[in-house]
C-alpha atoms as a PDB file:
ATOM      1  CA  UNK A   1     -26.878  72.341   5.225  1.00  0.00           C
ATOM      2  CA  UNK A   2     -23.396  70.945   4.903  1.00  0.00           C
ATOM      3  CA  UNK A   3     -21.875  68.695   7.797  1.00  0.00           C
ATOM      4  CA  UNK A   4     -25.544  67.982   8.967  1.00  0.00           C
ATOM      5  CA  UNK A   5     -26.831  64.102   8.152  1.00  0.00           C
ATOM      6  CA  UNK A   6     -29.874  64.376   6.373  1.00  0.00           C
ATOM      7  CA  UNK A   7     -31.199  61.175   7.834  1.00  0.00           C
ATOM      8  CA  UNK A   8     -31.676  61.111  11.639  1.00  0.00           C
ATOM      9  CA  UNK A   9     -31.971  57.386  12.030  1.00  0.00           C
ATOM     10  CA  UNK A  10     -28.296  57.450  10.818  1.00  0.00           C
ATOM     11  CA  UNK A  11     -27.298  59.885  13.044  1.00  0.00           C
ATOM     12  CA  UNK A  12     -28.953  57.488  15.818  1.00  0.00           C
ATOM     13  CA  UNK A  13     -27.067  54.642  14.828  1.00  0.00           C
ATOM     14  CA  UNK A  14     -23.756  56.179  14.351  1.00  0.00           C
ATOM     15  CA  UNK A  15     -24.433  58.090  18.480  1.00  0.00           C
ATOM     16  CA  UNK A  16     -25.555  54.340  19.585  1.00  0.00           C
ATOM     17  CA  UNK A  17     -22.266  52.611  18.240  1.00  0.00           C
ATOM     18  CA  UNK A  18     -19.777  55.192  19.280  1.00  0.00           C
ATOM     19  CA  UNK A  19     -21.551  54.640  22.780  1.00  0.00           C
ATOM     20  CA  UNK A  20     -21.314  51.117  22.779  1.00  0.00           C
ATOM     21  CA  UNK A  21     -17.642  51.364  21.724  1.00  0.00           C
ATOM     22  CA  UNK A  22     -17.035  54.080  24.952  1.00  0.00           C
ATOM     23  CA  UNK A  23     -18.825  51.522  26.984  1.00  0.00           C
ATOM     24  CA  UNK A  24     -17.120  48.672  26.067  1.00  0.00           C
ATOM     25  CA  UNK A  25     -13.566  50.865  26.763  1.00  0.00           C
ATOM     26  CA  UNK A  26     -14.989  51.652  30.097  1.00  0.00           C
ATOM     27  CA  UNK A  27     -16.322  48.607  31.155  1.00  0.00           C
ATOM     28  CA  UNK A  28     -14.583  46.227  33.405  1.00  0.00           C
ATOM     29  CA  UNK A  29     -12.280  43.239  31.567  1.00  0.00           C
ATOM     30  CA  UNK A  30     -13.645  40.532  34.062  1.00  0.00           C
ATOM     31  CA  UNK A  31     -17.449  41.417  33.738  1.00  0.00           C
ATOM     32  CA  UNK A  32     -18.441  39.256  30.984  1.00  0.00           C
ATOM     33  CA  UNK A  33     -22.237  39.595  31.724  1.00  0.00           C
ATOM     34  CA  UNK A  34     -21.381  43.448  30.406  1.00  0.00           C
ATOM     35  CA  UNK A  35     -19.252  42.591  27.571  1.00  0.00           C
ATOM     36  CA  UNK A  36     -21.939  40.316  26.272  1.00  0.00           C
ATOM     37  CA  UNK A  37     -25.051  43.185  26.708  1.00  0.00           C
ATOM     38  CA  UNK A  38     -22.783  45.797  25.263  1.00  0.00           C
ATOM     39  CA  UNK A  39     -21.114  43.864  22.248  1.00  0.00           C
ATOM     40  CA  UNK A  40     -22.703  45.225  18.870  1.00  0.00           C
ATOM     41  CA  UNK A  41     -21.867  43.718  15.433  1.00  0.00           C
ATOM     42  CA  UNK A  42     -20.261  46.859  14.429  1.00  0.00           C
ATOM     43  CA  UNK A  43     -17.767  46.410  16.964  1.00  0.00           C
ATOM     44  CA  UNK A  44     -17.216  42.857  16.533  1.00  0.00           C
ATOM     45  CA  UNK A  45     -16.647  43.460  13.103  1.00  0.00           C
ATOM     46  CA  UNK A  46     -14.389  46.261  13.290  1.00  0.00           C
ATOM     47  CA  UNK A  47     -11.799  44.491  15.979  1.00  0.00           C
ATOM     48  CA  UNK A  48     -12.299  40.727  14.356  1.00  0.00           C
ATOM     49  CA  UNK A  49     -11.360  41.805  10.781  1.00  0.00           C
ATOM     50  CA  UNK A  50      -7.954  44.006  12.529  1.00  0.00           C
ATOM     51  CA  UNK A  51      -7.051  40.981  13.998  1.00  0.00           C
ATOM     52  CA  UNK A  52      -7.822  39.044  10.805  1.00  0.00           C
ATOM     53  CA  UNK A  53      -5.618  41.579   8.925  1.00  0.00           C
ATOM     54  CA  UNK A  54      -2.886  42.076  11.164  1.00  0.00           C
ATOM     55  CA  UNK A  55      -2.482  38.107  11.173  1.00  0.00           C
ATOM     56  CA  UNK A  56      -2.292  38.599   7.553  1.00  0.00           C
ATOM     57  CA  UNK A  57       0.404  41.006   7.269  1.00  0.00           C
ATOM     58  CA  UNK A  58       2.365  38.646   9.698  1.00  0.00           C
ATOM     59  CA  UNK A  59       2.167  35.964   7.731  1.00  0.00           C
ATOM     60  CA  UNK A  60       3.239  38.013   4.540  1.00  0.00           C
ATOM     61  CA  UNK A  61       6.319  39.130   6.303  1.00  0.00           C
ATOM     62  CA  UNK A  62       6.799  35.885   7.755  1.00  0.00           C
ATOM     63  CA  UNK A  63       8.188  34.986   4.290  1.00  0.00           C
ATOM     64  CA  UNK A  64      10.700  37.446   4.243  1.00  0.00           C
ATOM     65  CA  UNK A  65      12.411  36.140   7.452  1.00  0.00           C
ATOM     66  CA  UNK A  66      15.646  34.263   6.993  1.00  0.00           C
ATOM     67  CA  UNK A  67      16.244  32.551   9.728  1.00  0.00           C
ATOM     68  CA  UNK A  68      13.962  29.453  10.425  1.00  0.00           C
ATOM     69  CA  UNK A  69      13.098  30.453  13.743  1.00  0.00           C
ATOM     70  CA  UNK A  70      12.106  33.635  12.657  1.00  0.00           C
ATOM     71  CA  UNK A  71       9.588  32.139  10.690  1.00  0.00           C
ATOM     72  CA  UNK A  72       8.184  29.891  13.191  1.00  0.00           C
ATOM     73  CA  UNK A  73       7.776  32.556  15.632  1.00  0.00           C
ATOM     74  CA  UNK A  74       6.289  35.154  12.921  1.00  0.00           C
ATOM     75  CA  UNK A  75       4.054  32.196  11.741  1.00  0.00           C
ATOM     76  CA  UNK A  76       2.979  31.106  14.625  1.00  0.00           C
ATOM     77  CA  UNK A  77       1.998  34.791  15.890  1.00  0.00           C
ATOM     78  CA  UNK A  78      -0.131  35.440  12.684  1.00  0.00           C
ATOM     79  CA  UNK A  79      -1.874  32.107  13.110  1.00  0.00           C
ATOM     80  CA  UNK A  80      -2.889  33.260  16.722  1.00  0.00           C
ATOM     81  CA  UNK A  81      -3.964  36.591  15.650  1.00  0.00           C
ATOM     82  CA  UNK A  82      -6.149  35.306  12.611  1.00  0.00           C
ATOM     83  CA  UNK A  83      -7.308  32.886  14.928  1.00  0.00           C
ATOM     84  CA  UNK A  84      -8.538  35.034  17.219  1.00  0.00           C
ATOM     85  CA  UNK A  85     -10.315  37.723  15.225  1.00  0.00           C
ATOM     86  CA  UNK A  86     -11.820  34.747  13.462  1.00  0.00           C
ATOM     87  CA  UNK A  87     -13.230  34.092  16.747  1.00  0.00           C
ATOM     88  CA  UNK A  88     -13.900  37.868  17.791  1.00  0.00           C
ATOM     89  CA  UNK A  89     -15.885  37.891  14.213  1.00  0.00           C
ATOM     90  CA  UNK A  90     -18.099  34.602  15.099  1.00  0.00           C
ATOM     91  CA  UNK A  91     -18.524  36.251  18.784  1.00  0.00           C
ATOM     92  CA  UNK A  92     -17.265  33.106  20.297  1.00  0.00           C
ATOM     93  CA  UNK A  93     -16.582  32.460  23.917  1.00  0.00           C
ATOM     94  CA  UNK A  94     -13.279  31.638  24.097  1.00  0.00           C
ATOM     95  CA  UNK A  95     -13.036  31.199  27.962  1.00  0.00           C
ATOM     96  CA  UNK A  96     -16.147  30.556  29.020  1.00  0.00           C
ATOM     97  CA  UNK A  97     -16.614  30.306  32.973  1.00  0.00           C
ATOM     98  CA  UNK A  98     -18.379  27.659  34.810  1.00  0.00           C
ATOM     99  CA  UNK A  99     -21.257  28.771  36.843  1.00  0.00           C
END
């Protein structure tokens, strides 16, 4: 049939990671304990390599600024947001809490 997946472990996965992303959406900021159970590679992935990209395209326009502290600031911004979806992709914790 057409618009039906032919393989149902597909259709599994796909139903398990749109969960997980609804989940994630819905869960509290502060609760890392359910950030850490709910955080698939998928979704890792998908925010880490934005951040990557949108870093990226700041940097790229960063050399189109004129002024010098336009560049700094655009600079610096892309450095932060490639930083952090480097760390989003490498699922590290960037503020860990002491218990």
């Amino acid at each position: 049939m057409i618009g039906q997946l032919t393989d149902p472990n597909l259709e599994t996965e796909l139903c398990r990671d749109v969960f997980c992303f609804v989940r994630m959406a819905n869960s509290t900021i502060g609760n890392s304990k359910a950030m850490k159970e709910e955080d698939c590679l998928g979704c890792r992935l998908v925010s880490g390599f934005g951040l990557f990209f949108i870093g990226a395209y700041l940097y790229r326009q960063s050399q189109r600024q004129s002024g010098t502290f336009s560049k700094i600031t655009v600079v610096s911004l892309s450095a932060v947001s490639i930083g952090l979806g480097v760390a989003r992709i490498c699922n590290a914790p960037l503020f860990p809490k002491d218990k």
